[in-house]
Protein backbone atom coordinates (compact mmCIF):
# COMPACT_ATOMS: atom_id res chain seq x y z
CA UNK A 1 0.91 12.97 16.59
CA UNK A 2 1.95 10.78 19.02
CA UNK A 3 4.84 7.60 18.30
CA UNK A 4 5.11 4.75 20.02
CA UNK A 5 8.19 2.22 19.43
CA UNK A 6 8.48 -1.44 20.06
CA UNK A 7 10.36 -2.69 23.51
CA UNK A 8 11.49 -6.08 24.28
CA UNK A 9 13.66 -8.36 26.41
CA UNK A 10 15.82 -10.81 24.79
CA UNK A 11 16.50 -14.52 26.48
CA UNK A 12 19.80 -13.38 27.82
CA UNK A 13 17.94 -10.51 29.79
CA UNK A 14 19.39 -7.62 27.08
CA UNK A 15 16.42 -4.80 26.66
CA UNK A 16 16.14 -4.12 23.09
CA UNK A 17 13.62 -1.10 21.43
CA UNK A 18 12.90 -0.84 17.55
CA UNK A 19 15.03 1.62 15.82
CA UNK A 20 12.02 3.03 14.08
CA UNK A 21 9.38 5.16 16.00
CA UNK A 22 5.45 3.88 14.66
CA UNK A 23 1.85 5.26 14.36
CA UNK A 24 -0.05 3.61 17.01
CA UNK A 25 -1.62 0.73 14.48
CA UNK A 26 1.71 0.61 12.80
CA UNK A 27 3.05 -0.13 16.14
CA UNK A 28 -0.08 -2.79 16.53
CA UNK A 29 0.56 -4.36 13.07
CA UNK A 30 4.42 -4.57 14.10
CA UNK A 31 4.11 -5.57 17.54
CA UNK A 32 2.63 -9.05 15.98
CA UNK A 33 5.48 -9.19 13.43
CA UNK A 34 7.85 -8.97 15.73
CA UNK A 35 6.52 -11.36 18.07
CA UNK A 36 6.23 -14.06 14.76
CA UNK A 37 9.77 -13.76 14.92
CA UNK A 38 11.11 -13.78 18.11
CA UNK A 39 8.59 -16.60 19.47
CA UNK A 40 5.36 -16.33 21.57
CA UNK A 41 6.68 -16.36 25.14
CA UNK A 42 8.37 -12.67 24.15
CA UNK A 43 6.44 -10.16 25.71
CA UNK A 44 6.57 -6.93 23.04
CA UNK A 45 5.86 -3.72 25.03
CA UNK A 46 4.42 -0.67 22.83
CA UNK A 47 5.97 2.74 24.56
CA UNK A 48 4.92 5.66 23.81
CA UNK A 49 8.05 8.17 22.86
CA UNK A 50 8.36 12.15 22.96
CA UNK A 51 8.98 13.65 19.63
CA UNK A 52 12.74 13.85 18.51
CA UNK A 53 13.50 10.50 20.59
């Protein structure tokens, strides 16, 4: 099965990933959570990660 967790860039240019690895429609499903809260000009990558990562 293949994970996929959630990358992002914050305003002061930090790159941030989620701490939890997702399914690829949890990662969906999250990916619009996350932009709810961090405001619509964030652009939420979904990356693909190797098992034990």
């Amino acid at each position: 099965m293949q994970n996929y967790r959630l990358a992002w860039t914050t305003k002061d240019g930090e790159r941030k990933t989620s701490a939890v690895a997702f399914s690829e429609s949890a990662a969906t499903t999250y990916r619009g959570f996350y932009a709810d809260r961090l405001g619509p000009k964030t652009e939420i990558e979904i990356v693909p990660v190797k098992p034990g990562e």
